[in-house]
N, C-alpha and C. Protein backbone atom coordinates (compact mmCIF):
# COMPACT_ATOMS: atom_id res chain seq x y z
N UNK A 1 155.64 37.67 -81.61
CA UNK A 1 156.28 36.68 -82.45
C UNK A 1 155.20 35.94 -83.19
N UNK A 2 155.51 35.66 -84.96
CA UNK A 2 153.98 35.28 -84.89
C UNK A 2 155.29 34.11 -86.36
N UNK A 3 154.22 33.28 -86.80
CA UNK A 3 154.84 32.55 -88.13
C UNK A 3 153.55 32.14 -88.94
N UNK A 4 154.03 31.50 -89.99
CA UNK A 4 152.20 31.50 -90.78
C UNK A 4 152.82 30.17 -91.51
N UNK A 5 151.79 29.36 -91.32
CA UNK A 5 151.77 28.03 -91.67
C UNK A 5 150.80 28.56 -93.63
N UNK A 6 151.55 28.02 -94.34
CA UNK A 6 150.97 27.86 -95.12
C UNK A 6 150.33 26.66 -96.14
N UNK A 7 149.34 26.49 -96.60
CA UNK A 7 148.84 25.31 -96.51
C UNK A 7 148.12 25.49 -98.40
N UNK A 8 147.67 24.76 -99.08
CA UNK A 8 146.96 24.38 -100.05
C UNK A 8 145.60 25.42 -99.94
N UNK A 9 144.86 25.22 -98.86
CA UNK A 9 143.90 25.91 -98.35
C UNK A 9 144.23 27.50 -98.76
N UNK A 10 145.48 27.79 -98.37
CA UNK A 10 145.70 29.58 -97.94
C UNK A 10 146.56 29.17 -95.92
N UNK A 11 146.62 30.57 -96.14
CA UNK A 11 147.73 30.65 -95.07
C UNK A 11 146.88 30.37 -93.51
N UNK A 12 147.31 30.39 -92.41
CA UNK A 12 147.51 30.13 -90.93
C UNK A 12 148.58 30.94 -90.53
N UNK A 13 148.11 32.31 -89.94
CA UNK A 13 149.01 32.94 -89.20
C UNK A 13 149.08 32.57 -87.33
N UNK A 14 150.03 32.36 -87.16
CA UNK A 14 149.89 31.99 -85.39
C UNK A 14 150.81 32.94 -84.42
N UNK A 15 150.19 33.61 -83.31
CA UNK A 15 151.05 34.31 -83.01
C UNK A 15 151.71 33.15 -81.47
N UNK A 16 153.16 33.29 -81.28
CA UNK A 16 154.02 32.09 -80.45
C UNK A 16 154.02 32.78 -79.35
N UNK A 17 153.59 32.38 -78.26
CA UNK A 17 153.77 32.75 -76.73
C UNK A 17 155.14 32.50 -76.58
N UNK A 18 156.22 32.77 -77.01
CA UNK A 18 157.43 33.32 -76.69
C UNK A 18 157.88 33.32 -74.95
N UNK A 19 157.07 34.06 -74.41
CA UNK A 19 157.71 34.44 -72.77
C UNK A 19 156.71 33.55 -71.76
N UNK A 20 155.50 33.41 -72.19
CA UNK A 20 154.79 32.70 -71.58
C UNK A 20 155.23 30.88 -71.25
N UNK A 21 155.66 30.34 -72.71
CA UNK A 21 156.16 28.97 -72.91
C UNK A 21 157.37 29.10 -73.49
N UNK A 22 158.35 28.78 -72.73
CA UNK A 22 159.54 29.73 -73.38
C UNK A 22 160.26 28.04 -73.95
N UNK A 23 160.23 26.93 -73.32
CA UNK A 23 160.45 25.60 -74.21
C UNK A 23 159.80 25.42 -75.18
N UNK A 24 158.32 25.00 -74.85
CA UNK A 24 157.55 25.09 -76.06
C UNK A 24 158.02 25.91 -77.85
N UNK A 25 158.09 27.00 -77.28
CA UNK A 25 158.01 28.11 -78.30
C UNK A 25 159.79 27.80 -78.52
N UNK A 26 160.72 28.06 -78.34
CA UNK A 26 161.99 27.21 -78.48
C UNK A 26 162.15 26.01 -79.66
N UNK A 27 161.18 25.01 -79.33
CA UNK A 27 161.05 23.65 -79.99
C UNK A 27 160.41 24.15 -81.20
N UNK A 28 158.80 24.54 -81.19
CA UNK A 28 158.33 24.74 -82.41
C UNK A 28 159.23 25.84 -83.51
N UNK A 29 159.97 26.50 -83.11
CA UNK A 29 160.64 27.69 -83.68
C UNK A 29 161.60 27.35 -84.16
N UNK A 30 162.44 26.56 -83.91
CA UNK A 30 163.66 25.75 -84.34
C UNK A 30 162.79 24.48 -85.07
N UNK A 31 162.28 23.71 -84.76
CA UNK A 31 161.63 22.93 -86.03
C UNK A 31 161.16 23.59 -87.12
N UNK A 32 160.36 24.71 -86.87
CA UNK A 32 159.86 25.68 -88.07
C UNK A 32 161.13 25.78 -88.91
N UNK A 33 162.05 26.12 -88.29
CA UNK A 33 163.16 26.90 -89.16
C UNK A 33 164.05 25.60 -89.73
N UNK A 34 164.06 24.48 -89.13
CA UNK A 34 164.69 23.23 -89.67
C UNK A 34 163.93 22.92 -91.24
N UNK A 35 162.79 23.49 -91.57
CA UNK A 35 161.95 22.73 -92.64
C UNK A 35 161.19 21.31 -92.09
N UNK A 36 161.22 21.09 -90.44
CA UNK A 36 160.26 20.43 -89.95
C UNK A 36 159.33 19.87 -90.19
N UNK A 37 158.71 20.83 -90.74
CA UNK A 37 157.14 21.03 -90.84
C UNK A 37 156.72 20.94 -92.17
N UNK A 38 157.46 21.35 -93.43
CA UNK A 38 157.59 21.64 -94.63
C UNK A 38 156.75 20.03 -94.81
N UNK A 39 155.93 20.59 -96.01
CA UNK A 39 155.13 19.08 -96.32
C UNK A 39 154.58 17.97 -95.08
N UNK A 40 153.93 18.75 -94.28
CA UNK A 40 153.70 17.80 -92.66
C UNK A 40 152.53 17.73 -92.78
N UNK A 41 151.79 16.30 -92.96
CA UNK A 41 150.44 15.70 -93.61
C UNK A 41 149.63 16.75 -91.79
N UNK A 42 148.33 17.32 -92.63
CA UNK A 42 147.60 17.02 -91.12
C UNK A 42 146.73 15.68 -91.09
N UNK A 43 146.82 14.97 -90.09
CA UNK A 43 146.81 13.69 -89.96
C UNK A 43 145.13 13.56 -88.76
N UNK A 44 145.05 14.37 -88.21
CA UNK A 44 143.50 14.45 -87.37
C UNK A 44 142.62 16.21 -87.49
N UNK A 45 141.45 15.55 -88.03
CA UNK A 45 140.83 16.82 -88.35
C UNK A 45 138.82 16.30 -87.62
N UNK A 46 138.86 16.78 -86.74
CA UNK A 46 137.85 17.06 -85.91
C UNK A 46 136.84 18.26 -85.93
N UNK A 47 135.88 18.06 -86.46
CA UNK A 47 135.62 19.66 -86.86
C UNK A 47 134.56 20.19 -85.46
N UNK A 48 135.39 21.43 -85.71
CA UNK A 48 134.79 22.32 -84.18
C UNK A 48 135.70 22.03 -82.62
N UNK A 49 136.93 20.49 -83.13
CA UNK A 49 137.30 20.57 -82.08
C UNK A 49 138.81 20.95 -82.12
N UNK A 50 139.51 20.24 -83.26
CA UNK A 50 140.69 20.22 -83.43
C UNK A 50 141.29 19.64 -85.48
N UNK A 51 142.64 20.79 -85.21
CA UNK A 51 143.00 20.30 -86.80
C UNK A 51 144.35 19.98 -86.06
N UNK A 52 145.32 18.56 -86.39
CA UNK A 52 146.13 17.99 -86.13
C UNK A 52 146.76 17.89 -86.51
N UNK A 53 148.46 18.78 -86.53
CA UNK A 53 149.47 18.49 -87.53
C UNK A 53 150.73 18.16 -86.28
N UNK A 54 152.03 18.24 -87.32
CA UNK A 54 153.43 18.35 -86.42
C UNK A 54 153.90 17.08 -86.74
N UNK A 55 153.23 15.76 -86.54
CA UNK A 55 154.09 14.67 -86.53
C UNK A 55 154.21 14.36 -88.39
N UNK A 56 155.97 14.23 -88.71
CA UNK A 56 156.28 13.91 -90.05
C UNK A 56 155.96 12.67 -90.22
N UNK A 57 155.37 11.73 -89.54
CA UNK A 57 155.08 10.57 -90.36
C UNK A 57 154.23 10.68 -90.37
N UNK A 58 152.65 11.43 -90.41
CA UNK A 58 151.74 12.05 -90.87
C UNK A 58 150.73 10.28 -89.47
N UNK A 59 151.06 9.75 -88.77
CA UNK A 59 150.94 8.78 -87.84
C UNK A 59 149.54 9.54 -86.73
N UNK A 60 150.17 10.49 -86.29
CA UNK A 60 149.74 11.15 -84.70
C UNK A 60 150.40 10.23 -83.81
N UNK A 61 151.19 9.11 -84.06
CA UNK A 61 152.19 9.18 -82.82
C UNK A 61 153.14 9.89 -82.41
N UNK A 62 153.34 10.52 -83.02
CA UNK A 62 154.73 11.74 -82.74
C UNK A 62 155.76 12.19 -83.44
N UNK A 63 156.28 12.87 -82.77
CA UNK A 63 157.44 13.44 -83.71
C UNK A 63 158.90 13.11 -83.21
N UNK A 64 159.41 14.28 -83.03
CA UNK A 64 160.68 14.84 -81.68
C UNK A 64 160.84 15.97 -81.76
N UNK A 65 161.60 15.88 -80.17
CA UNK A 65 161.68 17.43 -79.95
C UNK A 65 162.98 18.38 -80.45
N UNK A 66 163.39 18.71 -80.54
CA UNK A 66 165.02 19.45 -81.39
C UNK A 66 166.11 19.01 -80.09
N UNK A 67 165.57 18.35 -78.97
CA UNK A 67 166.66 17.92 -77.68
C UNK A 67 166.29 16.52 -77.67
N UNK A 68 165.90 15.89 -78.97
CA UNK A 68 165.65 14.35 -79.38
C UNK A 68 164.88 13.50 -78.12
N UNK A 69 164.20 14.17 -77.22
CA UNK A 69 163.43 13.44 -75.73
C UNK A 69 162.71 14.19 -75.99
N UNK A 70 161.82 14.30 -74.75
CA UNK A 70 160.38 14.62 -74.31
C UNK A 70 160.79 15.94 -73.52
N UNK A 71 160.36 16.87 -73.43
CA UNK A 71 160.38 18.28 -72.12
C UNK A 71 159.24 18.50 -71.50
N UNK A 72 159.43 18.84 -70.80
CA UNK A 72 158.00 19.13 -69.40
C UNK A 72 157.22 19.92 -70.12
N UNK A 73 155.70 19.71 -69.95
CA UNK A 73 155.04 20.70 -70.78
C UNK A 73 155.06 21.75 -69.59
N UNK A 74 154.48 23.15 -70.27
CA UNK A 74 154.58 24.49 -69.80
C UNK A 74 152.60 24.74 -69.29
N UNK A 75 152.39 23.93 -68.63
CA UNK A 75 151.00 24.06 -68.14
C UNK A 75 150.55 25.62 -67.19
N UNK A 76 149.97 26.21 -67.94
CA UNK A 76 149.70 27.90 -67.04
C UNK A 76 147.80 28.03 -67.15
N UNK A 77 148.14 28.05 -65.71
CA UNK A 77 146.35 28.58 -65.35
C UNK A 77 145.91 29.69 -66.88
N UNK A 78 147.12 30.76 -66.85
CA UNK A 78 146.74 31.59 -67.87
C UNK A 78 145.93 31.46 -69.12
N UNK A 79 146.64 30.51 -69.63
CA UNK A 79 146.40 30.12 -71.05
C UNK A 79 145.41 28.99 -71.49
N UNK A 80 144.80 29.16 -72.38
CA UNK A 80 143.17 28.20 -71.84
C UNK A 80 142.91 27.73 -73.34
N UNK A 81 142.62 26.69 -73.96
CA UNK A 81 141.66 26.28 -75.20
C UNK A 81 140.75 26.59 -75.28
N UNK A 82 140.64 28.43 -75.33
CA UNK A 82 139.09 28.66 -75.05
C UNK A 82 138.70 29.36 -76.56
N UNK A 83 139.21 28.88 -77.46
CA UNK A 83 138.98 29.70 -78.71
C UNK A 83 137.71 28.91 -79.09
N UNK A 84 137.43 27.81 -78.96
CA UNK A 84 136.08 26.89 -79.71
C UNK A 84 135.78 26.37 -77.98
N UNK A 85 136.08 26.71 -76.25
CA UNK A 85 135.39 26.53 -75.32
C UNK A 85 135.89 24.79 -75.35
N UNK A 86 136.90 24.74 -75.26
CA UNK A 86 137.83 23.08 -75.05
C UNK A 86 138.01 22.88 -73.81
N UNK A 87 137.63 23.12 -72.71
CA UNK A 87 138.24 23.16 -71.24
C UNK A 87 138.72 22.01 -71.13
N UNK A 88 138.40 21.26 -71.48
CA UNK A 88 138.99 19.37 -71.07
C UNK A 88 139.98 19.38 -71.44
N UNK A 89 140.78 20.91 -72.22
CA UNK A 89 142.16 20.46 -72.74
C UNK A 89 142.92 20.95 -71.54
N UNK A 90 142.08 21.93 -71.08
CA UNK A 90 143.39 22.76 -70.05
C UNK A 90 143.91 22.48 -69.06
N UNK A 91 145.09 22.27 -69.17
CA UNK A 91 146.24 22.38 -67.85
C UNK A 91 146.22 20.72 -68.10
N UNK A 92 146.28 20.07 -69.85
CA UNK A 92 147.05 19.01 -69.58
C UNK A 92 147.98 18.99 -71.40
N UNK A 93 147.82 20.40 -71.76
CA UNK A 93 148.33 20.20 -72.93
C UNK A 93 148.57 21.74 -73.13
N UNK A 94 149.99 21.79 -73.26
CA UNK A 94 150.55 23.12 -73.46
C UNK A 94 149.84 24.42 -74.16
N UNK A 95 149.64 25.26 -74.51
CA UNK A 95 149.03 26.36 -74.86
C UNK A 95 150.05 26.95 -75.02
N UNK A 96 151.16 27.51 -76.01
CA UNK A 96 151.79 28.16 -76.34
C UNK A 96 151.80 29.18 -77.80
N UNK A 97 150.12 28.98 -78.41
CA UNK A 97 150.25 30.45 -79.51
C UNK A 97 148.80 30.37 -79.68
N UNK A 98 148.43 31.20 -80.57
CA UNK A 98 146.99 30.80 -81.10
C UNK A 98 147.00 31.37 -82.84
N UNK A 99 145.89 31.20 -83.30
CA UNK A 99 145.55 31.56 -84.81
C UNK A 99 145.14 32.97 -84.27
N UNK A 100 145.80 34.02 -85.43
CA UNK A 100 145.26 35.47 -85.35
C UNK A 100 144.72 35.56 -86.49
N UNK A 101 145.36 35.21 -87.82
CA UNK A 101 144.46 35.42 -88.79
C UNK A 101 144.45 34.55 -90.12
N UNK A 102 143.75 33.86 -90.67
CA UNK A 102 143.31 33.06 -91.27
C UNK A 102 141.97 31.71 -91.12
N UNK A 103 141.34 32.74 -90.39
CA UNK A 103 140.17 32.08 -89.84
C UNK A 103 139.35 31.16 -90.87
N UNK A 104 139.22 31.87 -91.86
CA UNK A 104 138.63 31.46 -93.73
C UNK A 104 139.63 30.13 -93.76
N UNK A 105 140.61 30.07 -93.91
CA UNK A 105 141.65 28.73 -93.56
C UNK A 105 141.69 27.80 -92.99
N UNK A 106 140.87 27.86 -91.70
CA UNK A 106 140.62 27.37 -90.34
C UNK A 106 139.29 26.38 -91.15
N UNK A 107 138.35 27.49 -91.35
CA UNK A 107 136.51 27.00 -91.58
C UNK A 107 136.98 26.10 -92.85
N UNK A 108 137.92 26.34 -93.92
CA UNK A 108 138.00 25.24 -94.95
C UNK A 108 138.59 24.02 -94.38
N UNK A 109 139.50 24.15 -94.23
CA UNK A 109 140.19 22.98 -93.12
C UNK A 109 139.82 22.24 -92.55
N UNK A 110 138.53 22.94 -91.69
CA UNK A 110 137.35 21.98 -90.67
C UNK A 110 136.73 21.03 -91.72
N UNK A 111 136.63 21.33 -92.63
CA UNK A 111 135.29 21.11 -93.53
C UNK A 111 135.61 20.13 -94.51
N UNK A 112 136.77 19.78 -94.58
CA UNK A 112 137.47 18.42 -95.52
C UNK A 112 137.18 17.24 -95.04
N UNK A 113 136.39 16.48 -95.96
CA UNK A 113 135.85 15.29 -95.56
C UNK A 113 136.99 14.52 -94.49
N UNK A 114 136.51 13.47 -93.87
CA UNK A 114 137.02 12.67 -93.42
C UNK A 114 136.82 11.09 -93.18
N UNK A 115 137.34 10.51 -92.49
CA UNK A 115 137.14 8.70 -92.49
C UNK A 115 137.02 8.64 -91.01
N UNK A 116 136.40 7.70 -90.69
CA UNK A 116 135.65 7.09 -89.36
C UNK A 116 136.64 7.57 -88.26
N UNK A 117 138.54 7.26 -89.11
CA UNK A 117 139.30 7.58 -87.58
C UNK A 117 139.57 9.47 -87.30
N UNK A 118 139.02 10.07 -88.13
CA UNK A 118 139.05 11.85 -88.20
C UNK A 118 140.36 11.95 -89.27
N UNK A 119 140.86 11.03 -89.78
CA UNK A 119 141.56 11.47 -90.85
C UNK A 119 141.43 11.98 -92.28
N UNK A 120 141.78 13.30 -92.86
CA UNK A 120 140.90 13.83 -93.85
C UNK A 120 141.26 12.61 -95.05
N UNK A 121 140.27 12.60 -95.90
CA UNK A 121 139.96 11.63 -97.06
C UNK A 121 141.00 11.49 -98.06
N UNK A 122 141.72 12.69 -98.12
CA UNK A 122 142.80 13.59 -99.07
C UNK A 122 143.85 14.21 -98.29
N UNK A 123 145.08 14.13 -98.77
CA UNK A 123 146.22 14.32 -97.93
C UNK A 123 145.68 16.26 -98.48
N UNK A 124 146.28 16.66 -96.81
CA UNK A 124 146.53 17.84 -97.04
C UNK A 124 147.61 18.53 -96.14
N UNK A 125 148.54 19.62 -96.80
CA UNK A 125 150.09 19.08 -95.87
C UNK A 125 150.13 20.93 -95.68
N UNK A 126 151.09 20.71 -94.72
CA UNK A 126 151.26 22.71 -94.57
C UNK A 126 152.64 22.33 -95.51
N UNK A 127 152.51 23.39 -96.28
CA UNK A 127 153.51 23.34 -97.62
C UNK A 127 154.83 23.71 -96.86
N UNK A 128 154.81 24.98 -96.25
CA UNK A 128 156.35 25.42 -95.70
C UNK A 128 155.56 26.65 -94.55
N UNK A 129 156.59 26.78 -93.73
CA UNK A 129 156.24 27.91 -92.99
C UNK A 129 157.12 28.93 -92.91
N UNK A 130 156.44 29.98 -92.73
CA UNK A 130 157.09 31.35 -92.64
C UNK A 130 157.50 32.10 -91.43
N UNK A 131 158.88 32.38 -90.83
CA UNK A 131 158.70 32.58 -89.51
C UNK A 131 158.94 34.51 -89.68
N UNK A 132 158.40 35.28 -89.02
CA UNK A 132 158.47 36.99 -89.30
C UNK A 132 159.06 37.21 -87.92
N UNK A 133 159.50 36.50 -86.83
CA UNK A 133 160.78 37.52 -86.39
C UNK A 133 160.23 36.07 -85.46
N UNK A 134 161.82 36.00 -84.91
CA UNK A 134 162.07 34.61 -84.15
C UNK A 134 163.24 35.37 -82.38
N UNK A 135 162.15 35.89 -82.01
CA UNK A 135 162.94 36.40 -80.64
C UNK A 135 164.08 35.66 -80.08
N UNK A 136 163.72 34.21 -79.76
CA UNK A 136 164.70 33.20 -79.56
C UNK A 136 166.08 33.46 -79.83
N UNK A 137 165.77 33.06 -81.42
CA UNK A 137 167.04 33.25 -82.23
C UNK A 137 167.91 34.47 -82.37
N UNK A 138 167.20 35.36 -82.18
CA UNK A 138 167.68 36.78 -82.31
C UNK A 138 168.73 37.49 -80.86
N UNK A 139 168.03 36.35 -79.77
CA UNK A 139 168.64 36.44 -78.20
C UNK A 139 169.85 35.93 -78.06
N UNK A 140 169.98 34.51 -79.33
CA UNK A 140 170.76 33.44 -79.10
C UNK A 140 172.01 34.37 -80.05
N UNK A 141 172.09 35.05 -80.64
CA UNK A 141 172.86 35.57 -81.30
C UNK A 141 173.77 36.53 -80.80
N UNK A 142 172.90 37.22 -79.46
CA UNK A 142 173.78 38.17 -78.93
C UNK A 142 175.10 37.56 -77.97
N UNK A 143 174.80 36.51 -77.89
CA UNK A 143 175.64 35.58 -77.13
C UNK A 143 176.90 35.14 -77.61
């Protein structure tokens, strides 16, 4: 299952741990497909550690979830922030996809100035996203 964030930059393809985080991947997949995300400022940009999107008031206090509360995160020994060696993230913040390809996307992204609090200087928003096959939905149908 994969969807591609597309951005000003160029695209962000992500493939969704689907079976692994099966809430997680649920929430982001149905927000994707709501237009959620459509024009969603990234709001913290850390370079080498983290690029920060999801919340629509472009804040980093939050968003919601498509069940309007909070859900248990899906914490698995498995799955690790080990793409840039993050261990301090693991097993307290879900891991449910990663970037497969748009790495060139990634390195521009990192690289946009920013202000003292890691917010880039210049709004930059994922324009719309693209979802290429939504297992979820496709399950929810046979029903």
């Amino acid at each position: 299952m994969s969807v591609t964030l597309h951005t000003v930059f160029g695209n962000l393809k992500l493939e969704i741990f689907c079976d692994r985080c099966p809430k997680a991947a649920e929430n982001f997949l149905a927000l994707c497909a709501s237009g959620y995300y459509d024009n969603c400022l990234i709001h913290r940009n850390i370079k080498g550690f983290i690029v920060q999107t999801g919340d629509p008031t472009g804040t980093g206090k939050g968003g919601t979830s498509i069940w309007k509360q909070h859900f248990a995160d899906e914490l698995r020994e498995d799955l690790k922030h080990d793409a840039r060696a993050q261990p301090s993230l693991d097993l307290k913040y879900t891991v449910f996809g990663k970037v497969i390809d748009g790495f060139d996307t990634l390195f521009q992204l990192e690289n946009v100035p920013v202000d003292a609090k890691h917010r880039p200087t210049s709004d930059i928003r994922i324009n719309c996203v693209t979802i290429h096959a939504n297992p979820i939905a496709e399950n929810a149908e046979q029903f």
